[in-house]
PDB file of N, CA and C in Angstrom:
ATOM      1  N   UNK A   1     168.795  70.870 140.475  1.00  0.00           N
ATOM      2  CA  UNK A   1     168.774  70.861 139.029  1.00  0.00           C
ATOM      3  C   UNK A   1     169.677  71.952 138.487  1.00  0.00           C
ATOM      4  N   UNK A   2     170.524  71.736 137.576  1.00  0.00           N
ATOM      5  CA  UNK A   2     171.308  72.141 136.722  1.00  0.00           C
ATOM      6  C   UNK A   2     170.482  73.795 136.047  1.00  0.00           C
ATOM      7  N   UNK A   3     171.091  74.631 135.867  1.00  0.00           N
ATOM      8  CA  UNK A   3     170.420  75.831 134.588  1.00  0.00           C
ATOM      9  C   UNK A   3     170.270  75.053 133.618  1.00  0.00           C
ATOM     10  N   UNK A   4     170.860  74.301 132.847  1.00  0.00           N
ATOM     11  CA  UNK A   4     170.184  73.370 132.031  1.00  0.00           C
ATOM     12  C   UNK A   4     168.897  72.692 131.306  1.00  0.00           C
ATOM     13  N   UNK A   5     168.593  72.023 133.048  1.00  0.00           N
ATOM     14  CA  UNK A   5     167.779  71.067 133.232  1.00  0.00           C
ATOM     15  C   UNK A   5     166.834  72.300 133.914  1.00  0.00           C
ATOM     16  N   UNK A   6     165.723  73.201 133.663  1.00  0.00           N
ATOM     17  CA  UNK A   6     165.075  73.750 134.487  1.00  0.00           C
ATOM     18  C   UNK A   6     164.039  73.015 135.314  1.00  0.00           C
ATOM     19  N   UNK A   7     163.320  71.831 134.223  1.00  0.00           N
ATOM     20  CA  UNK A   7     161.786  71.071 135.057  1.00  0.00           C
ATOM     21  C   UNK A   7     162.547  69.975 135.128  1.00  0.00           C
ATOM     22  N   UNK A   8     162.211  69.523 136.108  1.00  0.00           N
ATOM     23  CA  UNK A   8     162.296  67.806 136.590  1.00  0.00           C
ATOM     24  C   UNK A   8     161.958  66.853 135.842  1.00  0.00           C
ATOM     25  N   UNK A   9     160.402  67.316 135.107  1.00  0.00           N
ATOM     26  CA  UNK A   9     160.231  66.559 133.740  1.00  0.00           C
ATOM     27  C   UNK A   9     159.975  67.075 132.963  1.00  0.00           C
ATOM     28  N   UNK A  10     159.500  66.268 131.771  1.00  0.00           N
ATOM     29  CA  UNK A  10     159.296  67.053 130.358  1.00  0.00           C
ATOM     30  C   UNK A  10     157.864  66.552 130.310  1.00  0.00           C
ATOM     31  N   UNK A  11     156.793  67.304 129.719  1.00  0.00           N
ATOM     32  CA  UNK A  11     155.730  66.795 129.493  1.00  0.00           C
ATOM     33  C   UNK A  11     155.191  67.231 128.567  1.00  0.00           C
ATOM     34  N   UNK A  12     155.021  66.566 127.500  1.00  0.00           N
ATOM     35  CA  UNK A  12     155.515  66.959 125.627  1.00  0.00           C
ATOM     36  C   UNK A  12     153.878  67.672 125.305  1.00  0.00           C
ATOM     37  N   UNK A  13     152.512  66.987 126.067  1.00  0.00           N
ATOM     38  CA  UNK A  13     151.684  67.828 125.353  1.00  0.00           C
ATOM     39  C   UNK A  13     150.790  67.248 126.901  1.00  0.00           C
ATOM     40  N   UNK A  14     149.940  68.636 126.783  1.00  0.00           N
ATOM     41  CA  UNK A  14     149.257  68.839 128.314  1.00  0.00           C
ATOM     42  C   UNK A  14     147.824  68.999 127.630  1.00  0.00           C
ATOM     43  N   UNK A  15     147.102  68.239 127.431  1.00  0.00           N
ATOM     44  CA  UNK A  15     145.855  69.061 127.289  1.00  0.00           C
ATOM     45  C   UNK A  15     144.798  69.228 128.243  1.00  0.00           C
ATOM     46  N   UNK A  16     143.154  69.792 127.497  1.00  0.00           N
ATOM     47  CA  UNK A  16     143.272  70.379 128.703  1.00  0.00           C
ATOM     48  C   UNK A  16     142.390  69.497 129.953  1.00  0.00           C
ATOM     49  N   UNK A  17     141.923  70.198 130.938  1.00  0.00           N
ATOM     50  CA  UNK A  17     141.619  69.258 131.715  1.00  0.00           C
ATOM     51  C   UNK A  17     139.751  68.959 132.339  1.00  0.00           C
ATOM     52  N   UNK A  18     139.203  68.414 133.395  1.00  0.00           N
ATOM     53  CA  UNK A  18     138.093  68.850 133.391  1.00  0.00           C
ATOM     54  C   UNK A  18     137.587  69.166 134.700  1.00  0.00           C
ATOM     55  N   UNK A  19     136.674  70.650 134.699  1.00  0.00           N
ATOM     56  CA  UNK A  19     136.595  71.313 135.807  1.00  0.00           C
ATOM     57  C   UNK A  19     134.946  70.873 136.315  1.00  0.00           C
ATOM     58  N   UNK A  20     135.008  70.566 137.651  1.00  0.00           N
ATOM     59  CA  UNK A  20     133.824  69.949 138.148  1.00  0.00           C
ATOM     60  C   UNK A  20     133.257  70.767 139.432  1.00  0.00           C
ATOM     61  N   UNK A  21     132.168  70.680 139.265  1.00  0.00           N
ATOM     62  CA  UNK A  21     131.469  71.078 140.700  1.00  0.00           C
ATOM     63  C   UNK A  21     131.005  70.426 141.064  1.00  0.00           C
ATOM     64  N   UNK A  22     131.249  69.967 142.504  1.00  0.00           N
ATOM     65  CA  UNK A  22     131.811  69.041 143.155  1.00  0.00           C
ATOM     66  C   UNK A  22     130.751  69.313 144.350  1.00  0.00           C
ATOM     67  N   UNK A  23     130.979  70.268 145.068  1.00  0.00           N
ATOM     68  CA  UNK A  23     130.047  70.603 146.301  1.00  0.00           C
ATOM     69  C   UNK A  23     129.975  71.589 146.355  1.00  0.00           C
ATOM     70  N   UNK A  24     129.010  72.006 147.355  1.00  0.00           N
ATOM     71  CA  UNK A  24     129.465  73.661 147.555  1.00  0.00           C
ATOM     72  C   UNK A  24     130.597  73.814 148.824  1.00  0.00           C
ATOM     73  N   UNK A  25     131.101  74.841 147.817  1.00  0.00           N
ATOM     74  CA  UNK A  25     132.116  76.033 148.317  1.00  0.00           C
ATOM     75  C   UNK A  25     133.450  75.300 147.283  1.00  0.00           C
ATOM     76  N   UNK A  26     133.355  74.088 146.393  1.00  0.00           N
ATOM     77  CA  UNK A  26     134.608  74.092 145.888  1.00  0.00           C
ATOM     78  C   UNK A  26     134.258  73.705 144.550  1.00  0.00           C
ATOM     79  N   UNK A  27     135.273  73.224 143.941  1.00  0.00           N
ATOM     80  CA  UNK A  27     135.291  72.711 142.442  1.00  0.00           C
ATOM     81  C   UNK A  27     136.829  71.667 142.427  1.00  0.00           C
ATOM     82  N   UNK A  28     136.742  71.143 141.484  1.00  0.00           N
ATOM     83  CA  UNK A  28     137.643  70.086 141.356  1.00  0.00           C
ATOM     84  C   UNK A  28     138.214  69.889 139.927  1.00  0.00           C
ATOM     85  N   UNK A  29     139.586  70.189 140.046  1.00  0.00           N
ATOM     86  CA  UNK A  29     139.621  70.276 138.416  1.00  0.00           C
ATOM     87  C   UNK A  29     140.636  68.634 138.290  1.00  0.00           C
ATOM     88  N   UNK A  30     140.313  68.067 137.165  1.00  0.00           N
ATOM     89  CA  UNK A  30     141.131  66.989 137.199  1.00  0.00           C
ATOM     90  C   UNK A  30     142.036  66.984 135.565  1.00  0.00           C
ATOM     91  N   UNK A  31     143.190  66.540 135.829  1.00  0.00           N
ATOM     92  CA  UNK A  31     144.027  65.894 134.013  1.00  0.00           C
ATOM     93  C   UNK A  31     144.762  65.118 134.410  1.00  0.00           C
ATOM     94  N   UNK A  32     145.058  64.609 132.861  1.00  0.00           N
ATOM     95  CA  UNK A  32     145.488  63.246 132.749  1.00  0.00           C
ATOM     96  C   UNK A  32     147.043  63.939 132.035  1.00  0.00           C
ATOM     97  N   UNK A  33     148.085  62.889 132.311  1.00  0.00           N
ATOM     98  CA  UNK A  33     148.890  63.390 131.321  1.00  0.00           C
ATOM     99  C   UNK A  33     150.193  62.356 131.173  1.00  0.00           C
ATOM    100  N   UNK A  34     151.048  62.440 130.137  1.00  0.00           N
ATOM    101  CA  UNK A  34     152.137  61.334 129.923  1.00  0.00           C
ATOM    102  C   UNK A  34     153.178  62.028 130.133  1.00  0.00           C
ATOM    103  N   UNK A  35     154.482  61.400 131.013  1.00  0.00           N
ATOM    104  CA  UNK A  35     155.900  61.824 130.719  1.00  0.00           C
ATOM    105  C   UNK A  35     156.359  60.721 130.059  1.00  0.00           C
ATOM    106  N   UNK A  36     156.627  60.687 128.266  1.00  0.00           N
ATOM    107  CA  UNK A  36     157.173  59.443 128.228  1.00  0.00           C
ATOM    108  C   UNK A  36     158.555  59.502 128.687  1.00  0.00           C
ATOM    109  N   UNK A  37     159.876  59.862 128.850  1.00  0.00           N
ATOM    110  CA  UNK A  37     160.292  58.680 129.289  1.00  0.00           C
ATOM    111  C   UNK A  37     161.079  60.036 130.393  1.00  0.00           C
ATOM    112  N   UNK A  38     161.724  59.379 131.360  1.00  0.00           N
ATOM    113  CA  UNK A  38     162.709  60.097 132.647  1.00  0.00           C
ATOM    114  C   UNK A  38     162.584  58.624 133.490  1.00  0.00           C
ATOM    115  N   UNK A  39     164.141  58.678 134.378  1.00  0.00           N
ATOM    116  CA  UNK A  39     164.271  57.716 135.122  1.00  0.00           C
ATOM    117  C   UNK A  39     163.641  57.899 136.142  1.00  0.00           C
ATOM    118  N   UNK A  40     163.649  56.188 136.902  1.00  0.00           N
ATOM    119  CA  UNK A  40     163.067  56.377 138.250  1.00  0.00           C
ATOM    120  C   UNK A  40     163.475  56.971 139.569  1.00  0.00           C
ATOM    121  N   UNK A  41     164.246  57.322 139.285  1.00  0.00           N
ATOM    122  CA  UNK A  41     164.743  58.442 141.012  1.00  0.00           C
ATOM    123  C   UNK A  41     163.853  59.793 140.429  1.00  0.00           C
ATOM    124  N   UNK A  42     163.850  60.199 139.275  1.00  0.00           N
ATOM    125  CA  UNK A  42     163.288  61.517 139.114  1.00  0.00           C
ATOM    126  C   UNK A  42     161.719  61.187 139.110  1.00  0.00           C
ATOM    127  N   UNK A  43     161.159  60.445 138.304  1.00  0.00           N
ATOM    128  CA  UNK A  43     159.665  59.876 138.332  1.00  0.00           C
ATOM    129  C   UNK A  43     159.523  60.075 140.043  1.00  0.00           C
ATOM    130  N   UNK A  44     159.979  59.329 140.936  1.00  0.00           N
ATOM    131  CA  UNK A  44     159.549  59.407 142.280  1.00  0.00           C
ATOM    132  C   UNK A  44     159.698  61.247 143.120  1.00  0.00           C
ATOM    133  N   UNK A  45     160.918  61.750 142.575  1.00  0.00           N
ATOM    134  CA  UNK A  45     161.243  62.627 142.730  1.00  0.00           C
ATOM    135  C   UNK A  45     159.885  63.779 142.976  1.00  0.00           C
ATOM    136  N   UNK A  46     159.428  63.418 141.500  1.00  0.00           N
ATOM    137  CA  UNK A  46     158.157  64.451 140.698  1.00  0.00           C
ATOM    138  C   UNK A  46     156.940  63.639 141.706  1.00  0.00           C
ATOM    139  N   UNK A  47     156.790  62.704 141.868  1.00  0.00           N
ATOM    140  CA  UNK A  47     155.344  62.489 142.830  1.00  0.00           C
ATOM    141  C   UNK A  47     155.856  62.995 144.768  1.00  0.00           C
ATOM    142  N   UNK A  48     156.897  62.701 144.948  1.00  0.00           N
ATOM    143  CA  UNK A  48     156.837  63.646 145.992  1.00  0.00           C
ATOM    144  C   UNK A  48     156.576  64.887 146.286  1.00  0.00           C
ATOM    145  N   UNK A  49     157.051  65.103 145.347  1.00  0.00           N
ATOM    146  CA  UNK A  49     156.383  67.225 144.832  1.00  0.00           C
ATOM    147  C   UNK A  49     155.288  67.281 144.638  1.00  0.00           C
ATOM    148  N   UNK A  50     154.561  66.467 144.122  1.00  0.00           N
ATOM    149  CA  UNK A  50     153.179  66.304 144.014  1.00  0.00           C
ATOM    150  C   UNK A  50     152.438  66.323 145.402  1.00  0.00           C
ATOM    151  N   UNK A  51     152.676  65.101 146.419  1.00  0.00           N
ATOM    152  CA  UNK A  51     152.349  65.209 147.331  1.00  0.00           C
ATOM    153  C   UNK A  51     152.583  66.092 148.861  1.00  0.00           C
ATOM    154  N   UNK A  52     153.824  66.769 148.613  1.00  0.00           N
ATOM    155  CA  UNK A  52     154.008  67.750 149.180  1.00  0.00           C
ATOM    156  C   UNK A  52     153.698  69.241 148.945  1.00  0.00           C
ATOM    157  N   UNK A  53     153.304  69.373 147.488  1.00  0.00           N
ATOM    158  CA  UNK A  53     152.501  70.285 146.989  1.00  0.00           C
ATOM    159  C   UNK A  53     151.530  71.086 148.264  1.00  0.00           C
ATOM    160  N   UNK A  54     151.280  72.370 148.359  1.00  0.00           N
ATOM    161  CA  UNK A  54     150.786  73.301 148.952  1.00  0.00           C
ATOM    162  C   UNK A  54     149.407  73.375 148.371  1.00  0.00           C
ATOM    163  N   UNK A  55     149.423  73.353 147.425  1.00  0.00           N
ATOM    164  CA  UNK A  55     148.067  72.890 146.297  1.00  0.00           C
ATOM    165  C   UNK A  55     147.238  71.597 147.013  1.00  0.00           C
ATOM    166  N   UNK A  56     145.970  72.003 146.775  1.00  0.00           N
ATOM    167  CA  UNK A  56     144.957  70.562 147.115  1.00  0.00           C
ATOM    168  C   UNK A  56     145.034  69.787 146.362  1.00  0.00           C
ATOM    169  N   UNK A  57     146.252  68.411 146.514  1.00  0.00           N
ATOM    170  CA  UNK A  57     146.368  68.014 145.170  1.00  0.00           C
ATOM    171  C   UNK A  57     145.923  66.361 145.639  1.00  0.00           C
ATOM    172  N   UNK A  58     145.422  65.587 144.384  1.00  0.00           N
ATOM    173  CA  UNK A  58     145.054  64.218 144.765  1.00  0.00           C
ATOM    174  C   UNK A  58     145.376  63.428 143.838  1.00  0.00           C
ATOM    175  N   UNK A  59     146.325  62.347 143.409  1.00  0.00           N
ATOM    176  CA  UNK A  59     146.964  61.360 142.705  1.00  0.00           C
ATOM    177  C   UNK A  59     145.885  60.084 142.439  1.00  0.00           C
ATOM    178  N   UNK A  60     145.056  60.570 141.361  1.00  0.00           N
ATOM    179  CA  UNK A  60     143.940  59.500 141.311  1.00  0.00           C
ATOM    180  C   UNK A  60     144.598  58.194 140.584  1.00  0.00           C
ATOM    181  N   UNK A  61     145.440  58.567 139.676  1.00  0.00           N
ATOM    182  CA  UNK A  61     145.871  57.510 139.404  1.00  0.00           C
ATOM    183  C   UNK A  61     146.977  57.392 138.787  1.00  0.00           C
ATOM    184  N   UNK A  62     148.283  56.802 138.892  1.00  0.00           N
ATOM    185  CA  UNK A  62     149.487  56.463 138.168  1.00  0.00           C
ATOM    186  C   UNK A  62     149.492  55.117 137.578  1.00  0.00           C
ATOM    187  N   UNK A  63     150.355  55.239 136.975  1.00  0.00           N
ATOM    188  CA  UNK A  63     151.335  54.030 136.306  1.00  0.00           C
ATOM    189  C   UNK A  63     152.762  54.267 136.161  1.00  0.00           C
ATOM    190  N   UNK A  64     153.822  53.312 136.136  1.00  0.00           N
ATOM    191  CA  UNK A  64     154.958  53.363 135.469  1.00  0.00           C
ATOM    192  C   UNK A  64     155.115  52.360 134.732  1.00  0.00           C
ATOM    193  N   UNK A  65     155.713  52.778 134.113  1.00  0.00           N
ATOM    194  CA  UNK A  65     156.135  51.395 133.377  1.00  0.00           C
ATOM    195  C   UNK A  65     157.735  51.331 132.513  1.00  0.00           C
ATOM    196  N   UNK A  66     158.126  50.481 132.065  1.00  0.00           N
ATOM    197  CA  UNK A  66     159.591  50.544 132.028  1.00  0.00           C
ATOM    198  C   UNK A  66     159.522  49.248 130.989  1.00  0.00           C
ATOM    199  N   UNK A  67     160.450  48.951 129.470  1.00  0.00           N
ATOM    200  CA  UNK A  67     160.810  48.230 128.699  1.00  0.00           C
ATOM    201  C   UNK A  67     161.922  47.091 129.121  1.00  0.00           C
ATOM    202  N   UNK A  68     161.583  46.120 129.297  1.00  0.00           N
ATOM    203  CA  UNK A  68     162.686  44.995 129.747  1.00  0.00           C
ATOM    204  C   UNK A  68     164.117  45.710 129.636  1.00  0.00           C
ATOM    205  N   UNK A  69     164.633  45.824 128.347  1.00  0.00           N
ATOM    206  CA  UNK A  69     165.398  46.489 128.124  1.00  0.00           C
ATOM    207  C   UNK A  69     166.027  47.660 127.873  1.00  0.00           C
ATOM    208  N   UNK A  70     165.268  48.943 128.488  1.00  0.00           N
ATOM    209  CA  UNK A  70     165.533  50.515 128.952  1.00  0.00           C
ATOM    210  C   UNK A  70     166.080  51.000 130.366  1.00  0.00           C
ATOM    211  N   UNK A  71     166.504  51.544 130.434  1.00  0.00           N
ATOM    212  CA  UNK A  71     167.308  52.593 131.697  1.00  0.00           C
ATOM    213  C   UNK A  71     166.134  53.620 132.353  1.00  0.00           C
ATOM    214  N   UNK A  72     165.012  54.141 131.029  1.00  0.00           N
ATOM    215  CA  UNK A  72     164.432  55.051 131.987  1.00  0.00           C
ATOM    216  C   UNK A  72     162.648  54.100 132.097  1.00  0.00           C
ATOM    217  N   UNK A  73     161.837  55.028 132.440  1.00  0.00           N
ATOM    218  CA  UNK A  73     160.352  54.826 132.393  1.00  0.00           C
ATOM    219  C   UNK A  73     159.708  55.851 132.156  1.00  0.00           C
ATOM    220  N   UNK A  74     157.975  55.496 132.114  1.00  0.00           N
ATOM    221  CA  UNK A  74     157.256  55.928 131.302  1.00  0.00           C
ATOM    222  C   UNK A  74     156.257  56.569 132.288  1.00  0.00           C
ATOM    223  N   UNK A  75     155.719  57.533 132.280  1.00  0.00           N
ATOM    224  CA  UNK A  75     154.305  57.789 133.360  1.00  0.00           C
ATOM    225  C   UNK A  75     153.177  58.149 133.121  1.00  0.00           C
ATOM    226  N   UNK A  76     152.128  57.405 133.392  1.00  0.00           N
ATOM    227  CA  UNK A  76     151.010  58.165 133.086  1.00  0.00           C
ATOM    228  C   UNK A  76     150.355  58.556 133.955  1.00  0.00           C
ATOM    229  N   UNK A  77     150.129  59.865 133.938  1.00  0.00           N
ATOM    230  CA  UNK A  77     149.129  60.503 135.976  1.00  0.00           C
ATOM    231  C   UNK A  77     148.043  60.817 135.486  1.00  0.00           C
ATOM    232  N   UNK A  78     147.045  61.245 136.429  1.00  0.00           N
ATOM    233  CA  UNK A  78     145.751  61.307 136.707  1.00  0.00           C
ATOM    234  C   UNK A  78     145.980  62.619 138.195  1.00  0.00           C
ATOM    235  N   UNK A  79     145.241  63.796 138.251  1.00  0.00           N
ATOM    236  CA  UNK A  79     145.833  64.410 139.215  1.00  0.00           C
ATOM    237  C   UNK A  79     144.763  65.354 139.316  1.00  0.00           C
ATOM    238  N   UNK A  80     143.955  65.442 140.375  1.00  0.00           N
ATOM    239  CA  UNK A  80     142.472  66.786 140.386  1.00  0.00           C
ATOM    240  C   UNK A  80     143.111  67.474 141.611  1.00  0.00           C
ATOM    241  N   UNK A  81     143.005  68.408 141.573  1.00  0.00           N
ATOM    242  CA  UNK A  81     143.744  69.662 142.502  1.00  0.00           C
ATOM    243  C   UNK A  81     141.893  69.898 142.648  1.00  0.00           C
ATOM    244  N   UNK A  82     141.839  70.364 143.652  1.00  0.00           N
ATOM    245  CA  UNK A  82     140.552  70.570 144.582  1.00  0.00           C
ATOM    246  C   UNK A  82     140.777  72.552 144.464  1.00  0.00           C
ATOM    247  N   UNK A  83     139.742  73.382 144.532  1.00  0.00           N
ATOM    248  CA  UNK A  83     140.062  74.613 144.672  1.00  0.00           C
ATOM    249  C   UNK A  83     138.733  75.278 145.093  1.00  0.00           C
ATOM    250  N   UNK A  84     138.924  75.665 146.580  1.00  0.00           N
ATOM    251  CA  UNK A  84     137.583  76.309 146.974  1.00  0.00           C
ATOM    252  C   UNK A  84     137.367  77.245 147.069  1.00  0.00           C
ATOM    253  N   UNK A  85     136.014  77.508 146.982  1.00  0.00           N
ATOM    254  CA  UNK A  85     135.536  78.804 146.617  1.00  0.00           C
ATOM    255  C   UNK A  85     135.714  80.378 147.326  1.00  0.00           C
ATOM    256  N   UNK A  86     135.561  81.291 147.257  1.00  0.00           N
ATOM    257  CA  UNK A  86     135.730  82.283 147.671  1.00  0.00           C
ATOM    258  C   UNK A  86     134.391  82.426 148.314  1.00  0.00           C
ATOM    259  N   UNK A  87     134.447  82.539 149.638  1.00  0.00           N
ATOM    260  CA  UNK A  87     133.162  82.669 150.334  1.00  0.00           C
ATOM    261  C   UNK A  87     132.781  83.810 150.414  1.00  0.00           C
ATOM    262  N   UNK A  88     133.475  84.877 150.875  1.00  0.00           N
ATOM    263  CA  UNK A  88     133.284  86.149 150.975  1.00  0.00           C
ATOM    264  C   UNK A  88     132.773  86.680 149.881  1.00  0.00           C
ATOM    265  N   UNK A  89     132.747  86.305 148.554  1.00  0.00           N
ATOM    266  CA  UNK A  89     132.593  86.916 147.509  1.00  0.00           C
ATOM    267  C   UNK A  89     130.769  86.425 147.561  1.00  0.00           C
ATOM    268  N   UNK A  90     130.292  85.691 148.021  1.00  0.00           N
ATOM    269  CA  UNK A  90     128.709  85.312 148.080  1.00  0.00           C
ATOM    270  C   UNK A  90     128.161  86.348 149.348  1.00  0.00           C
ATOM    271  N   UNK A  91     128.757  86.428 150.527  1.00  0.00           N
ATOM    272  CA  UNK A  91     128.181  87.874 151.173  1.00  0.00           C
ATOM    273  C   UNK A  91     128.063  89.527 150.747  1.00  0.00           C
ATOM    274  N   UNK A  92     129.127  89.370 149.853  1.00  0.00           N
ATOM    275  CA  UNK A  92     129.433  90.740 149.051  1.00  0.00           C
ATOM    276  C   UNK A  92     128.374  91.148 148.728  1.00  0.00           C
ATOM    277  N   UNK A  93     127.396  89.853 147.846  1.00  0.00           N
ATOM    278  CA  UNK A  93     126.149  90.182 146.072  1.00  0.00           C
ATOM    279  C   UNK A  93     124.650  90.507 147.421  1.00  0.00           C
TER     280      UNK A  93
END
């Protein structure tokens, strides 16, 4: 990517997301969110990063979608990153 172009995508409004307890020792936070529009080499681009992510990350749900007559597409994700707990911090108390 270009100095330009810093993110891969644009994602115009993020809100926020919802944090779950899940089991013990973790929590699960999940959001939803839209890129409307970027082409499809970059759309795929951005879910490989996703899944190669170092982060506990899990792709609950996508879409693309694309106008008969447009060049780019549309995305909507679904994405809960898993984050477990600090164990040591329960032997500490």
């Amino acid at each position: 990517l270009s100095d330009k172009t810093k993110y891969l995508i644009h994602i115009p409004e993020l809100k926020e997301g919802i944090l779950r307890e899940e089991g013990e020792g973790y929590q699960e936070y999940q959001i939803r969110f839209r890129v409307p529009s970027c082409t499809l080499p970059i759309a795929l681009e951005y879910l490989k990063r996703l899944e190669t992510s170092k982060l506990i990350l899990r792709i609950d749900a996508m879409e693309i979608a694309r106008s008969h007559d447009a060049s780019s597409v549309a995305l909507s994700i679904e994405i809960t990153r898993t984050v477990l707990s600090d164990l040591n911090q329960e032997d500490a108390s």
